[in-house]
Protein backbone atom coordinates (compact mmCIF):
# COMPACT_ATOMS: atom_id res chain seq x y z
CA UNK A 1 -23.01 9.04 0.55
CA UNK A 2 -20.82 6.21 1.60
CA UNK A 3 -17.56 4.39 0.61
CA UNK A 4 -16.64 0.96 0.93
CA UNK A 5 -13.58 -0.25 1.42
CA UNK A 6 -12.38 -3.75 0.33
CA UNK A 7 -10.12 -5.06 2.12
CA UNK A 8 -10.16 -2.49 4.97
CA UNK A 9 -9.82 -4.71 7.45
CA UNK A 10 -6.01 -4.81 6.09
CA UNK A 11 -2.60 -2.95 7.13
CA UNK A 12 -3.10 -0.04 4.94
CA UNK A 13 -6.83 -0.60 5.09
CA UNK A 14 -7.69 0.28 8.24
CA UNK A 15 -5.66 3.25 8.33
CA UNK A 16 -7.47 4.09 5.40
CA UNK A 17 -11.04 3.53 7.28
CA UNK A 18 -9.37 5.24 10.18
CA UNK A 19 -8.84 8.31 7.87
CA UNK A 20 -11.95 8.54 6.25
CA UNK A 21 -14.23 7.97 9.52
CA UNK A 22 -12.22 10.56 11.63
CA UNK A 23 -12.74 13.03 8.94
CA UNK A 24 -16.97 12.59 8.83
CA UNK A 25 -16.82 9.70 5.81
CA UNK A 26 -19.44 6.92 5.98
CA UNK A 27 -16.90 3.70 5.80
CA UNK A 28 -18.31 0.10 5.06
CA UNK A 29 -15.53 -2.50 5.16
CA UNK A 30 -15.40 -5.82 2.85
CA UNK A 31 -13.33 -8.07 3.70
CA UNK A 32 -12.31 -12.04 4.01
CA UNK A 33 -10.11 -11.44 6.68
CA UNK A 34 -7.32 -14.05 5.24
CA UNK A 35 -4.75 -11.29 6.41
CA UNK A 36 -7.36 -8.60 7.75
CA UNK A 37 -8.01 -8.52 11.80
CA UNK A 38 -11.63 -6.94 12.27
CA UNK A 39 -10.12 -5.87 15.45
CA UNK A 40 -8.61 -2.90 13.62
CA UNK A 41 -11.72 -1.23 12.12
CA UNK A 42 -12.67 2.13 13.63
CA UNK A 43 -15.93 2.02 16.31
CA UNK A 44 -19.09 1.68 14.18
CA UNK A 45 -17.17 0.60 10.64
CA UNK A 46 -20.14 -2.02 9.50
CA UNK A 47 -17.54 -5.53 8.18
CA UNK A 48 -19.28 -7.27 5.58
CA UNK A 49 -17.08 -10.97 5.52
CA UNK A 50 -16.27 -12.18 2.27
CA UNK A 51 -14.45 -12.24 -1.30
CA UNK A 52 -14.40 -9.89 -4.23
CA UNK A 53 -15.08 -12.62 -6.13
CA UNK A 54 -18.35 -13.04 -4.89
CA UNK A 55 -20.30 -11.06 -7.24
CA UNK A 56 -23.67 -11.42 -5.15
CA UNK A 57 -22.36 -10.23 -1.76
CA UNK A 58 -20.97 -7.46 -4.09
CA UNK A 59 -24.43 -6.46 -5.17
CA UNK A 60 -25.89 -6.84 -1.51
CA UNK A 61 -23.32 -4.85 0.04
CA UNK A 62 -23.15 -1.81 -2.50
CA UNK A 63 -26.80 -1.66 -2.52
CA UNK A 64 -27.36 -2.64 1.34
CA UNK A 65 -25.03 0.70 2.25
CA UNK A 66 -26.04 2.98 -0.57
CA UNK A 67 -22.74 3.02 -1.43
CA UNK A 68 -21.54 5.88 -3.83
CA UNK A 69 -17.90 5.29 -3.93
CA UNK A 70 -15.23 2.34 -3.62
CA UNK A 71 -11.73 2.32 -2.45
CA UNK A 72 -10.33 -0.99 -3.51
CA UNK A 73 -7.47 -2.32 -1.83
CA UNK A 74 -7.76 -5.69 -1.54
CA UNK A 75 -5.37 -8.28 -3.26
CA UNK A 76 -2.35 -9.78 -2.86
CA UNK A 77 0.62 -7.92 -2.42
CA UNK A 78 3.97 -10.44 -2.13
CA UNK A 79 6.50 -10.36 -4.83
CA UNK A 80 7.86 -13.77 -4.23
CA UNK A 81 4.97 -15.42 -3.55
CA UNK A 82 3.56 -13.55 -7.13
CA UNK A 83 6.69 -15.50 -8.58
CA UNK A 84 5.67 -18.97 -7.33
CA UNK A 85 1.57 -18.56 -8.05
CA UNK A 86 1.02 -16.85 -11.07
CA UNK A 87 -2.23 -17.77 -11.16
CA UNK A 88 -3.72 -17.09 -7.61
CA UNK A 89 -2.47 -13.87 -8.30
CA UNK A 90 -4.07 -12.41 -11.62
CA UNK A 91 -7.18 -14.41 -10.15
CA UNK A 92 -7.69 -12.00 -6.90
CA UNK A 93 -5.86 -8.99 -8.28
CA UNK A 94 -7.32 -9.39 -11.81
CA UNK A 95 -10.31 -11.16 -12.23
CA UNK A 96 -11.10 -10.13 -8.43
CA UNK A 97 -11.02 -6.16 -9.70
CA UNK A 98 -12.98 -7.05 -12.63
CA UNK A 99 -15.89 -8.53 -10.76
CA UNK A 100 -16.00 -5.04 -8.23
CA UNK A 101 -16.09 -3.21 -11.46
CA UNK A 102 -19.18 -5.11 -13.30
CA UNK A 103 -20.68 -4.69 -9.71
CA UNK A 104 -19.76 -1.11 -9.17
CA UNK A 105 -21.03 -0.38 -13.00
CA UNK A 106 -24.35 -2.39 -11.97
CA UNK A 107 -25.03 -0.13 -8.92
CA UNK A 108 -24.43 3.09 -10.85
CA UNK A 109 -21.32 3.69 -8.68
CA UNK A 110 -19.27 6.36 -9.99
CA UNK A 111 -16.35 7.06 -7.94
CA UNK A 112 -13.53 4.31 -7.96
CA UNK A 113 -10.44 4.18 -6.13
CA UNK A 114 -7.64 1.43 -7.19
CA UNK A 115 -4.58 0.48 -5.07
CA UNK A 116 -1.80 0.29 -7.16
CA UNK A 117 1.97 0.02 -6.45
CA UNK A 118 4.85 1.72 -7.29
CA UNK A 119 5.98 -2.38 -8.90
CA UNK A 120 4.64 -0.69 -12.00
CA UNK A 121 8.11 0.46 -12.99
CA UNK A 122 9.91 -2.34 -12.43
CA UNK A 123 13.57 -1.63 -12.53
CA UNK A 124 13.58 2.10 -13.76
CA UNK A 125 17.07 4.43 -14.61
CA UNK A 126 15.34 7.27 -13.63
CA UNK A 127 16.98 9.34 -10.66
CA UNK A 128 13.47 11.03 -9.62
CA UNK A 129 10.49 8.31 -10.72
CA UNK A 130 7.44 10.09 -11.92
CA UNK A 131 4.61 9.39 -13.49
CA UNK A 132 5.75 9.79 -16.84
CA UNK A 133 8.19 6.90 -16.19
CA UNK A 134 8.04 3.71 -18.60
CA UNK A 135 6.06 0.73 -16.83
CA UNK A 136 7.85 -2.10 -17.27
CA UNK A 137 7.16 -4.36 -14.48
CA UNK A 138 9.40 -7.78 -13.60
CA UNK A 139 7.04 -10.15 -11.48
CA UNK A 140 3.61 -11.03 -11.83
CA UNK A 141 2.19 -8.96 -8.63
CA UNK A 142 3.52 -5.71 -10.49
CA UNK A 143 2.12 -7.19 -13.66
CA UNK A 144 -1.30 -7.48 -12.04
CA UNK A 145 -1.48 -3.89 -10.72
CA UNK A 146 -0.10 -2.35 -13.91
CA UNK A 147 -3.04 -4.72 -15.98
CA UNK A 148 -5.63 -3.28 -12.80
CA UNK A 149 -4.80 -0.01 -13.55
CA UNK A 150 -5.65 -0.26 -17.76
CA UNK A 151 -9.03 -1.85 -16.49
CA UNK A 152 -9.77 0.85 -14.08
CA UNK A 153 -9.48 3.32 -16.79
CA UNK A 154 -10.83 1.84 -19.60
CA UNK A 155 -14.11 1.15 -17.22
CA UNK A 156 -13.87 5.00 -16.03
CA UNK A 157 -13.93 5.74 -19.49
CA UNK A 158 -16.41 3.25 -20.55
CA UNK A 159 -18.90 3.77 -17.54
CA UNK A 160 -18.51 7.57 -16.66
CA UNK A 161 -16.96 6.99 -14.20
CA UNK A 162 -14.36 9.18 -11.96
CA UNK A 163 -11.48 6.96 -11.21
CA UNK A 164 -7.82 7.49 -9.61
CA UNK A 165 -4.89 5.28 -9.42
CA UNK A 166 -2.23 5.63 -6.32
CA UNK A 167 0.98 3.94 -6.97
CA UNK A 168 2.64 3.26 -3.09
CA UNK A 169 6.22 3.43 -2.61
CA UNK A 170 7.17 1.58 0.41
CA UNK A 171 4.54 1.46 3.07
CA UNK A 172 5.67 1.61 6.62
CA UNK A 173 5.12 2.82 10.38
CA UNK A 174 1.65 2.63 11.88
CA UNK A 175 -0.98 5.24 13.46
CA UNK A 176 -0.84 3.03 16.61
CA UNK A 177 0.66 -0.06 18.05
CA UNK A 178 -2.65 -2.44 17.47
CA UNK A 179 -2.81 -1.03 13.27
CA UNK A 180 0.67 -2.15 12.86
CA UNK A 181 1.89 -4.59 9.89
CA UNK A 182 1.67 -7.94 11.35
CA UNK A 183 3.97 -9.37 8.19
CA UNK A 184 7.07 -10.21 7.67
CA UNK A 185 7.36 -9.30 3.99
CA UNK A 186 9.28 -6.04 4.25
CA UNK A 187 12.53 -4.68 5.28
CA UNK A 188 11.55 -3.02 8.90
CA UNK A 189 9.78 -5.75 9.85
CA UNK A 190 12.32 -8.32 8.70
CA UNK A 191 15.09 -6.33 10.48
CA UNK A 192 12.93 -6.59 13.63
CA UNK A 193 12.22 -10.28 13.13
CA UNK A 194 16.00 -11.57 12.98
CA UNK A 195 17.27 -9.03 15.71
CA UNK A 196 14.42 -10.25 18.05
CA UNK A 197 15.45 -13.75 17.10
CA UNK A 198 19.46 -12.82 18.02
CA UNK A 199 20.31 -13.01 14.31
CA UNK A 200 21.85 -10.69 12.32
CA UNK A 201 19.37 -8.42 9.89
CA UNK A 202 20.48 -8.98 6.24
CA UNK A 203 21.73 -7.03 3.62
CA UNK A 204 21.11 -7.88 -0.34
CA UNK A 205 24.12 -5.96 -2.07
CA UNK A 206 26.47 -3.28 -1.52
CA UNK A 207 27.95 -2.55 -4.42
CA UNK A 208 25.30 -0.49 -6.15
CA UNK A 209 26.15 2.41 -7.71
CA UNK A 210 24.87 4.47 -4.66
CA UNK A 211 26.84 6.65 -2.08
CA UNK A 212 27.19 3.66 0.89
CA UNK A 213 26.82 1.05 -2.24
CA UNK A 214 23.46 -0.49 -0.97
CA UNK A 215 20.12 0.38 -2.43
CA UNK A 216 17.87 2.89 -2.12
CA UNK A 217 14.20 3.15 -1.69
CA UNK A 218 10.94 5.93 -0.52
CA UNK A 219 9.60 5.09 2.25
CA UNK A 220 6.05 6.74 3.20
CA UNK A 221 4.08 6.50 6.57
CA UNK A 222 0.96 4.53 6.18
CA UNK A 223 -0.48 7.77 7.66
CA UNK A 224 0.90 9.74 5.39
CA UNK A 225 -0.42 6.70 2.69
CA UNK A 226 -3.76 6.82 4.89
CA UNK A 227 -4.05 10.99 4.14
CA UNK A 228 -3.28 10.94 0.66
CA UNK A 229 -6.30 8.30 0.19
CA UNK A 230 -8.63 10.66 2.04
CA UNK A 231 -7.52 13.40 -0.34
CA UNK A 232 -8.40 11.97 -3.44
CA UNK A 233 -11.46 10.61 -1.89
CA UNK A 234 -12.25 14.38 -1.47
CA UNK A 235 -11.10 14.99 -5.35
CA UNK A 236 -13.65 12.16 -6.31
CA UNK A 237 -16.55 13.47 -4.39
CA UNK A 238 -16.17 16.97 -5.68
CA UNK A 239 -15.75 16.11 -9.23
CA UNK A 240 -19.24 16.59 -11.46
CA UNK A 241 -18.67 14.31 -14.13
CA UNK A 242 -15.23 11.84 -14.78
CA UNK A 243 -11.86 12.05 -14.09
CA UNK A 244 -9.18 9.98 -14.27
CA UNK A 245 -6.09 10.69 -11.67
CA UNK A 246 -3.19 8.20 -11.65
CA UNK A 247 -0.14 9.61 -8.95
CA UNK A 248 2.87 8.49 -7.32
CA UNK A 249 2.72 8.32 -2.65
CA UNK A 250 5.93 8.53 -1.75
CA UNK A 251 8.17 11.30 0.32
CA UNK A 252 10.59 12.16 -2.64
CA UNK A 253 13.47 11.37 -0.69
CA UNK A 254 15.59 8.01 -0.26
CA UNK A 255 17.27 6.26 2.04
CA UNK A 256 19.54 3.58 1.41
CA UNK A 257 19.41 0.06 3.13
CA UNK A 258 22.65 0.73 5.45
CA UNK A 259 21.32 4.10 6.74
CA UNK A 260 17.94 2.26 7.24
CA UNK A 261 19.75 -0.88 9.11
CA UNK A 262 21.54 1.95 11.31
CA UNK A 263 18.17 3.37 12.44
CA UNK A 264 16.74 0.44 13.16
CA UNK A 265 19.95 0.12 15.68
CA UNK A 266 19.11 3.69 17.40
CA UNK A 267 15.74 3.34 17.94
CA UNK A 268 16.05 -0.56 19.04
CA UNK A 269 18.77 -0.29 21.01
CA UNK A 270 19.72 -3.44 20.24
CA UNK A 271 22.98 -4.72 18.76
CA UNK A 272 23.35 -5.19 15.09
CA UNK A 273 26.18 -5.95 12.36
CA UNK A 274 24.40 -6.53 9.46
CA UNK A 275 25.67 -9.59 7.26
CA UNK A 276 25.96 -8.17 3.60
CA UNK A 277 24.59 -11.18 1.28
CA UNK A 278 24.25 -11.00 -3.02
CA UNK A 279 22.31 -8.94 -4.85
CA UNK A 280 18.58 -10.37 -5.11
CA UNK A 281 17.55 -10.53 -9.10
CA UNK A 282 15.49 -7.48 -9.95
CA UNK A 283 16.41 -5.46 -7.25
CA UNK A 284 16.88 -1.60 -8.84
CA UNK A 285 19.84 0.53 -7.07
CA UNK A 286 17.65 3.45 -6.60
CA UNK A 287 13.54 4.03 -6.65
CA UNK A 288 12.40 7.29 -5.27
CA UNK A 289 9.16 8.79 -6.24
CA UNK A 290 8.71 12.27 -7.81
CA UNK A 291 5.76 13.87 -5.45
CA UNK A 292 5.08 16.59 -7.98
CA UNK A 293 2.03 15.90 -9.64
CA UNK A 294 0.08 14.65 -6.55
CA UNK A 295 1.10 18.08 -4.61
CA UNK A 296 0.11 19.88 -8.03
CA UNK A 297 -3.31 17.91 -7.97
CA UNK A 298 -4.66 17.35 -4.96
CA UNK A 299 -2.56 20.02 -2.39
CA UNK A 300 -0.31 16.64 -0.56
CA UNK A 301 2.82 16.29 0.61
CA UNK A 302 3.92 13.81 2.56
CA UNK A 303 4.73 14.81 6.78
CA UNK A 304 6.20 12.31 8.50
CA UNK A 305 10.16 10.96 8.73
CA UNK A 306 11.63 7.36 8.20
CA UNK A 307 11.96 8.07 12.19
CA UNK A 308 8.57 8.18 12.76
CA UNK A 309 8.30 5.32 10.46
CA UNK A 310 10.54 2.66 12.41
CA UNK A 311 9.49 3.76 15.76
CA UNK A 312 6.10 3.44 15.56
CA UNK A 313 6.83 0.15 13.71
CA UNK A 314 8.94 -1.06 16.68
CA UNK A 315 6.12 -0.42 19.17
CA UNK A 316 3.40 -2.37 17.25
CA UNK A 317 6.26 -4.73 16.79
CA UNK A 318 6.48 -4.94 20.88
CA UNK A 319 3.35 -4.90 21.49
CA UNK A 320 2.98 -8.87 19.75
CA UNK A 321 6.71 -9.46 20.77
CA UNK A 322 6.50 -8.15 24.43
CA UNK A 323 9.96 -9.96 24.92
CA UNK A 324 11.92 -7.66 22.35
CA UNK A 325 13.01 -5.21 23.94
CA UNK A 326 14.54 -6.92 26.60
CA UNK A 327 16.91 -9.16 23.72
């Protein structure tokens, strides 16, 4: 039995591979590497380079590894950018899923994986988030996970297959300096970025109906993210005939932008005085996942702090940086 992982060579891939291998899982990575560095695959991972659109290195590779299950987490993942290209993004998130499926359906796969997002909701009034929660997403990447996730099930129900859908929260940290996210698309890292640059980090908002007025999110440690893949990986090897699992990863627990600003200070030790800037259109005052049904189903619960989270951030930060700590 093996899995393959497409787009492992990734941020949250590779912890993923890193997961699975240390626990005794066969791994096979696909990959393109637009964003991926093969650099952060585990000893012995096998990279096959190229696109989920290619249906024939599909085949090849499934068949090549005698692979019996697929985590897919390859796509494109940047709101704004979802915003501007429309189209590139229901291509590789859409079309892109639906071309592992035929292929996964052709080998006689039958355990499948999908890497969803927690952009689903959109801007939900709910004070805990769970799964129950009306999808309602409000830009085109959340519309392509939310359209990924009817496919996976309809083709789990189609196929016989045994499917599960994880809907991330907001991925941070890193299992070690060289696996840390090399983007500056999120908050930590865009703190970093402008304090390493002698600019002040940015706030959007702070008059939200929250207790220090700015918003507040779940944030989960790609560990954390990394273990809770591994566990349903476990659930979908055990499982006889189909299932069909679809759960929040988050910690249950928020923290707002101003006590996440003020962290990033401590563990830094670098000045900041965060300039407070508007509101950014679609931005919800509060998003914080309910971890119930994922510690119900599979026995999870997320470990690690927002701590952990910046200061392991910071390191893989320095380690590309090595001038930042001495700003």
């Amino acid at each position: 039995m093996s899995w393959l992982i497409t787009g492992g060579a990734g941020y949250i891939g590779a912890h993923v591979a890193r997961a699975m291998v240390e626990a005794g899982e066969r791994v096979v990575v696909l990959d393109d590497l637009s964003s991926g560095i093969a650099e952060r695959l585990p000893a012995g991972v096998g990279l096959v380079r190229g696109s989920v659109l290619d249906r024939g290195l599909l085949d090849a590779t499934l068949a090549g590894h005698e692979v019996t299950g697929v985590v897919h987490l390859a796509g494109r993942k940047q709101v704004g950018e979802s915003v501007a290209q429309p189209l590139g993004y229901y291509r590789d998130n859409v079309h892109g899923l639906t071309v592992v499926l035929e292929a996964v359906v052709a080998a006689g796969v039958r355990r499948f994986l999908f890497s969803s997002s927690a952009a689903v909701y959109g801007v939900p009034d709910a004070e805990l988030i769970t799964e129950s929660t009306p999808c309602a997403p409000i830009n085109p990447y959340g519309e392509t996970k939310l359209a990924g996730e009817w496919l996976v099930r309809a083709a789990g129900r189609a196929h016989g297959l045994s499917t599960a859908c994880l809907r991330y929260f907001n991925v941070a940290g890193a299992a070690a300096p060289e696996l840390a996210d090399t983007g500056v698309f999120n908050v930590i890292p865009m703190f970093f970025d402008r304090l390493t640059r002698g600019d002040d980090p940015r706030i959007f908002g702070d008059d939200y109906a929250t207790p220090d007025g700015t918003c507040i999110r779940d944030y989960i440690h790609v560990s954390d993210l990394a273990d809770a893949h591994l566990a349903v990986v476990r659930k979908l090897s055990a499982e006889g005939g189909t299932g069909d699992l679809t759960v929040n990863v988050g910690r249950g627990a928020g923290v707002s932008v101003r006590e996440l600003a003020d962290l990033v200070a401590s563990v830094t030790g670098l000045p900041m005085t965060p300039v407070v800037e508007p509101r950014r259109p679609g931005d919800a005052a509060k998003a914080v996942a309910s971890g119930e049904l994922i510690a119900r189903e599979l026995g999870w619960k997320a470990s690690r702090g927002v701590r952990d989270m910046v200061e392991s951030a910071w390191a893989g930060w320095c380690l590309r940086h090595p001038g930042a700590r001495r700003k």
